[in-house]
Protein backbone atom coordinates (compact mmCIF):
# COMPACT_ATOMS: atom_id res chain seq x y z
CA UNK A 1 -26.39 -4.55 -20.55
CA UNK A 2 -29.20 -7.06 -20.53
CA UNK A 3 -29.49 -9.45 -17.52
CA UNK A 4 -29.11 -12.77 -19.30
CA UNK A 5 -25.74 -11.91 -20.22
CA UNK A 6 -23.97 -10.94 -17.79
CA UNK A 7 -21.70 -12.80 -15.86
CA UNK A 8 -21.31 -11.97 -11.97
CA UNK A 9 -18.86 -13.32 -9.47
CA UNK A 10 -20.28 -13.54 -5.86
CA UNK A 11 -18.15 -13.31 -3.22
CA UNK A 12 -19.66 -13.90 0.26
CA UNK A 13 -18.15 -16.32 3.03
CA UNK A 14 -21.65 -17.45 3.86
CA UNK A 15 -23.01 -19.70 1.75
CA UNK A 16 -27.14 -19.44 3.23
CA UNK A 17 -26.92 -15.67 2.11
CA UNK A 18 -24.80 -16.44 -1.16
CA UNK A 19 -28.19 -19.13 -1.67
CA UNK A 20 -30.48 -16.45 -0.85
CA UNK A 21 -28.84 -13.47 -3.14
CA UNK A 22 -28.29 -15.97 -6.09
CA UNK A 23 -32.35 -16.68 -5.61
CA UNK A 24 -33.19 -13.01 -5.95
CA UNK A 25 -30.95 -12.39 -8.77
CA UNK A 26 -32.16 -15.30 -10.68
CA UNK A 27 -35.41 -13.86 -10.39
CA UNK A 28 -34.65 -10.74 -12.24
CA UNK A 29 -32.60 -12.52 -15.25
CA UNK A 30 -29.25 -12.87 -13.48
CA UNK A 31 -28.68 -16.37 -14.19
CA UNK A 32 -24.56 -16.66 -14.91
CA UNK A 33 -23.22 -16.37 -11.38
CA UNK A 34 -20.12 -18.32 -10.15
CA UNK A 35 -19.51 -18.44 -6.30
CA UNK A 36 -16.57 -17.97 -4.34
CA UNK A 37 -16.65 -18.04 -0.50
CA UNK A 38 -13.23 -15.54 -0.10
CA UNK A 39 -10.80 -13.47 -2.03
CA UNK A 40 -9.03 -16.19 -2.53
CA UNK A 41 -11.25 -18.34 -4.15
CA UNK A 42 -12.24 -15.06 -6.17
CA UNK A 43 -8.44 -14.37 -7.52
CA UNK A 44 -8.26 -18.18 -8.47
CA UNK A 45 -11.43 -17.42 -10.83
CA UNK A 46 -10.30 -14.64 -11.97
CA UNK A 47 -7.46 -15.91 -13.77
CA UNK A 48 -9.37 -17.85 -16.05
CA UNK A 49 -12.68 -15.69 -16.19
CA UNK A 50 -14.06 -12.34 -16.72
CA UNK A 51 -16.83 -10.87 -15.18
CA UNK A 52 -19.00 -8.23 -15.87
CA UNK A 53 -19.53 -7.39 -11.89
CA UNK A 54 -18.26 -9.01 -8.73
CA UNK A 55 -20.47 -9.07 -6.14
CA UNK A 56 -17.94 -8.39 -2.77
CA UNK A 57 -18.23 -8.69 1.16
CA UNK A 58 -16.21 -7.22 2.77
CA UNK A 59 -15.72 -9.19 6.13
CA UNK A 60 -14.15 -13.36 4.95
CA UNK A 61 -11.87 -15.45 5.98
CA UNK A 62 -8.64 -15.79 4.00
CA UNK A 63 -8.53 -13.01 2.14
CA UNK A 64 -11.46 -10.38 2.87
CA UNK A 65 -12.95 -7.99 0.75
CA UNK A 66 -10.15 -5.18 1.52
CA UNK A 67 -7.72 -7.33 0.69
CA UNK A 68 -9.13 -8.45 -2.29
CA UNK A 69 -9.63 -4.79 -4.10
CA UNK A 70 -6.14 -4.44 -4.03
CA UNK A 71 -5.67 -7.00 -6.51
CA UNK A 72 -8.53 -7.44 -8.70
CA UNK A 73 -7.99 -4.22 -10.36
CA UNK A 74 -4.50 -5.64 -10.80
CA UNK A 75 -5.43 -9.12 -11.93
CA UNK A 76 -9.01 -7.66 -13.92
CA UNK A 77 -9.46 -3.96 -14.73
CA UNK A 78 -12.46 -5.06 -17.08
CA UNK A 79 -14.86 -6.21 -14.11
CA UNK A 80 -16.89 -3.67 -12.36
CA UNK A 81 -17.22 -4.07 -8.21
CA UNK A 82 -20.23 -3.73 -6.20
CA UNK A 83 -19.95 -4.41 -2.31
CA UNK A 84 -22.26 -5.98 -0.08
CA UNK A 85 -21.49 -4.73 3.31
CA UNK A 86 -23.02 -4.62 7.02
CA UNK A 87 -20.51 -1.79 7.93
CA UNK A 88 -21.90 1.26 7.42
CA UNK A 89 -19.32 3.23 8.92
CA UNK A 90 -17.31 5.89 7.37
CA UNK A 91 -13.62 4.42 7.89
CA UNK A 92 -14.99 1.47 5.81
CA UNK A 93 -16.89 3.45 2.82
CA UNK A 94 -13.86 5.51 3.00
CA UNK A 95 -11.14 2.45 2.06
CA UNK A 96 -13.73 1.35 -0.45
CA UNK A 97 -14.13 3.92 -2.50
CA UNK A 98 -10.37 4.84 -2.85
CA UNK A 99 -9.69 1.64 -3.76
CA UNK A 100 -12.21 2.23 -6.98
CA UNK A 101 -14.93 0.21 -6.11
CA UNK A 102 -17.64 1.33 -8.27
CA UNK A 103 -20.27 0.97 -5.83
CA UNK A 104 -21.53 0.44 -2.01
CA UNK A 105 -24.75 -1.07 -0.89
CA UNK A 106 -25.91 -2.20 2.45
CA UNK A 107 -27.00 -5.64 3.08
CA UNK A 108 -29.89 -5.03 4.32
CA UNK A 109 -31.22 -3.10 1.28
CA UNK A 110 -34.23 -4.32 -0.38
CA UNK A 111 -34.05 -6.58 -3.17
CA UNK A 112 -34.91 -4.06 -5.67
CA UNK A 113 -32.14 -1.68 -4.72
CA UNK A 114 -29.48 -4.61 -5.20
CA UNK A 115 -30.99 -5.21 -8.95
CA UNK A 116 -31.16 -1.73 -9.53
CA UNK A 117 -27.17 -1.23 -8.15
CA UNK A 118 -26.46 -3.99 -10.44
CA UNK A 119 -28.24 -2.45 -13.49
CA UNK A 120 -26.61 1.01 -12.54
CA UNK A 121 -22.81 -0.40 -12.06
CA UNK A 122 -23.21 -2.55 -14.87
CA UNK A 123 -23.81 -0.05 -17.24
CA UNK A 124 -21.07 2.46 -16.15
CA UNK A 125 -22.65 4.04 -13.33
CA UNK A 126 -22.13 4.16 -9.41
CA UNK A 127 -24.22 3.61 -6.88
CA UNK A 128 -24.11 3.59 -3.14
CA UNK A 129 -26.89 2.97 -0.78
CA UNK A 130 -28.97 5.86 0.53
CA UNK A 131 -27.20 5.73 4.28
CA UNK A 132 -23.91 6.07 2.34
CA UNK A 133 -25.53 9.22 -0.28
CA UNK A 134 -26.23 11.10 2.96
CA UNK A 135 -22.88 11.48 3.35
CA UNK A 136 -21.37 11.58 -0.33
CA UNK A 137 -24.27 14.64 -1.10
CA UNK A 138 -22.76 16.36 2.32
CA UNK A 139 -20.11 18.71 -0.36
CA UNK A 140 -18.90 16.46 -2.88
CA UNK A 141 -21.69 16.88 -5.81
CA UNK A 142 -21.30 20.42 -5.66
CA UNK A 143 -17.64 21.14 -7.03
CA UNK A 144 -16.54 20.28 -10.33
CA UNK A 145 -13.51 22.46 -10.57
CA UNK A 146 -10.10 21.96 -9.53
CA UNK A 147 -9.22 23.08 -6.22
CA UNK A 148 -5.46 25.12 -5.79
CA UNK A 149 -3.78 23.16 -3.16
CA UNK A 150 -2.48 26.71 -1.90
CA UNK A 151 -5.66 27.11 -0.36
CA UNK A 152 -5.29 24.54 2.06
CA UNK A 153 -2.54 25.38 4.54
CA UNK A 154 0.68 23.20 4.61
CA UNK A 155 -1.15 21.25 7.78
CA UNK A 156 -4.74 21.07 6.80
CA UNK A 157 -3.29 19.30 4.01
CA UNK A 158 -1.12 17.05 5.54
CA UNK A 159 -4.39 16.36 8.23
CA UNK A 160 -6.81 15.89 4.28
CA UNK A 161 -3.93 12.96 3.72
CA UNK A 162 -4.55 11.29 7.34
CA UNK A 163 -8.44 11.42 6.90
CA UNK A 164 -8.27 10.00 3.87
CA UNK A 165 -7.01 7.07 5.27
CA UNK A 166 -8.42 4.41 8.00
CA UNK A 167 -6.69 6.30 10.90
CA UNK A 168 -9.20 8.13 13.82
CA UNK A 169 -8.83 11.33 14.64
CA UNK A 170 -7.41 10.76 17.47
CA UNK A 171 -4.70 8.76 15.83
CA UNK A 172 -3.89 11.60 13.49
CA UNK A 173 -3.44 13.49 16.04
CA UNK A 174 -0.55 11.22 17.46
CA UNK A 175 1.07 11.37 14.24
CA UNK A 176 0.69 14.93 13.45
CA UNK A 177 1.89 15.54 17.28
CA UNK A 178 -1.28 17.63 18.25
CA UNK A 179 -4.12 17.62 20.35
CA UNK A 180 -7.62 16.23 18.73
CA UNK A 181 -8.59 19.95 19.50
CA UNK A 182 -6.52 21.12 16.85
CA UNK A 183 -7.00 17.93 14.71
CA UNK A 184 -10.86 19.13 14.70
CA UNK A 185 -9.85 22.75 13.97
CA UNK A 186 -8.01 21.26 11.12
CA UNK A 187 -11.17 19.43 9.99
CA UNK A 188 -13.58 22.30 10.60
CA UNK A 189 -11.49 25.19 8.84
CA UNK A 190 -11.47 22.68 5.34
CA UNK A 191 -15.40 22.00 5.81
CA UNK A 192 -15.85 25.70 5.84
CA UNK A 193 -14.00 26.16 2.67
CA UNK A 194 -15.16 24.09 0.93
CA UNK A 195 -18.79 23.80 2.29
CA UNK A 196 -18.55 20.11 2.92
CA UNK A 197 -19.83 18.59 6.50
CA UNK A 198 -18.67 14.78 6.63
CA UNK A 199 -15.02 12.90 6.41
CA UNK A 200 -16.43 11.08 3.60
CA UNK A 201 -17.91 13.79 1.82
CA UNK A 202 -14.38 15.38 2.43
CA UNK A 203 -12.62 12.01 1.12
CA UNK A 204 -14.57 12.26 -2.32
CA UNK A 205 -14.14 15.56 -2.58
CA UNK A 206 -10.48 15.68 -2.25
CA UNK A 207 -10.05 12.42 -4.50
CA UNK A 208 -12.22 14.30 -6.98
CA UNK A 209 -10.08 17.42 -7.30
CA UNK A 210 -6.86 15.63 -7.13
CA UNK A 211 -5.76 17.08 -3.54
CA UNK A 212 -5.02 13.65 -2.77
CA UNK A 213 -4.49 9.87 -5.09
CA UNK A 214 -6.35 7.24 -4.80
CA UNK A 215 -4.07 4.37 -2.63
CA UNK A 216 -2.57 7.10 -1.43
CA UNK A 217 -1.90 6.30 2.13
C-alpha cells in the first residue's frame, strides 16, 4: 500500500508527541491521519471510519490502549494495529500480542523504524521492535508443527495458561497452591522441551501451536 493512501488513526493522550509523530509521518507520505487522545475518542471514530492502521499507546486516560484492543477488533476487524509503547516489559508485550495486535514498537525507536513498521503492518506483515525480537526469536520461529498437548503434563499446562496471562510468577503460584520453586520447575521443564528460553517466547509459541487461545485468560 502506497503512503498517500492510507488512512491512520493515532491514538496518543499527549498531544506534543501526537504533533511530533504526525510531523514525521507527513514526511514520508503519510498525510491522512485523524487524532484521538484515548480509546474513547478512538471507538467514537471508528464507527463512522475505517482505517488502514491505528497507531495505539498503550498508557491514556479513559480508556487506555488495553482496553481499547478488546473492542476494536469487535467494532473494526478491517484495521491493522501498531502500538507505540514505553513498556518494554514482558507482562505488557504479552497482553498485546494475544489480543492480535499486529505489531509492537518502542517509542523511542528511530523514525525510520516507525515508517518501516508502518510499511510492514500495512501490507500484512508484523513487526515488533528489536528489544521485543530478542525475546520472540528466544523458541518461537523455530516450530511450525503442532505440538500434542500430552506432552505437557496436566500441571505444566495448567502453569502455560497462567503465564500466558498478566499474572507473576509468584501469583501463579498462589493460585496453583505451590511454591515459586516449583512454579519455576514448571517453567524450566517446558523451556527444555521445547527449546524456548523467555515467557514471551513461550506465550507465542503456545498461541502458535494452539496449546492455548488467544483471550484466553
Amino acid at each position: 500500500m502506497q503512503a498517500e493512501s492510507a488512512q491512520i488513526i493515532l491514538v496518543d493522550d499527549h498531544q506534543l508527541l501526537r504533533k511530533g509523530l504526525i510531523k514525521i509521518l507527513n514526511a514520508n507520505g503519510f498525510t491522512n491521519i485523524i487524532e484521538a487522545a484515548n480509546g474513547e475518542e478512538l471507538l467514537e471514530i471508528l464507527k463512522n471510519t475505517h482505517p488502514d492502521i491505528i497507531l495505539l499507546d498503550l498508557h491514556m486516560p479513559k480508556m487506555n490502549g488495553f482496553e481499547s484492543m478488546k473492542r476494536i477488533k469487535e467494532v473494526n476487524s478491517h484495521s491493522k494495529v501498531l502500538v507505540l509503547s514505553m513498556l518494554d516489559d514482558h507482562i505488557s508485550i504479552i497482553q498485546m500480542i494475544k489480543s492480535g495486535v499486529d505489531g509492537y514498537i518502542i517509542k523511542d525507536s528511530e523514525p525510520k523504524d516507525l515508517i518501516h513498521a508502518i510499511e510492514v503492518v500495512l501490507n500484512g506483515g508484523n513487526y515488533y521492535s528489536e528489544l521485543v525480537n530478542e525475546q520472540l526469536n528466544s523458541g518461537v520461529l523455530t516450530h511450525d508443527h503442532y505440538i500434542d498437548q500430552n506432552t505437557l503434563s496436566e500441571r505444566e499446562l495448567e502453569f502455560l495458561t497462567y503465564a500466558s496471562s498478566d499474572l507473576t510468577y509468584k501469583q501463579i503460584a498462589e493460585k496453583m497452591y505451590v511454591s515459586v520453586r516449583t512454579i519455576d520447575g514448571y517453567r524450566d521443564s517446558i523451556y527444555q522441551k521445547f527449546n524456548i528460553k523467555t515467557r514471551i517466547g513461550l506465550v507465542i509459541f503456545a498461541l502458535k501451536n494452539k496449546i492455548i487461545n488467544y483471550f484466553e485468560i
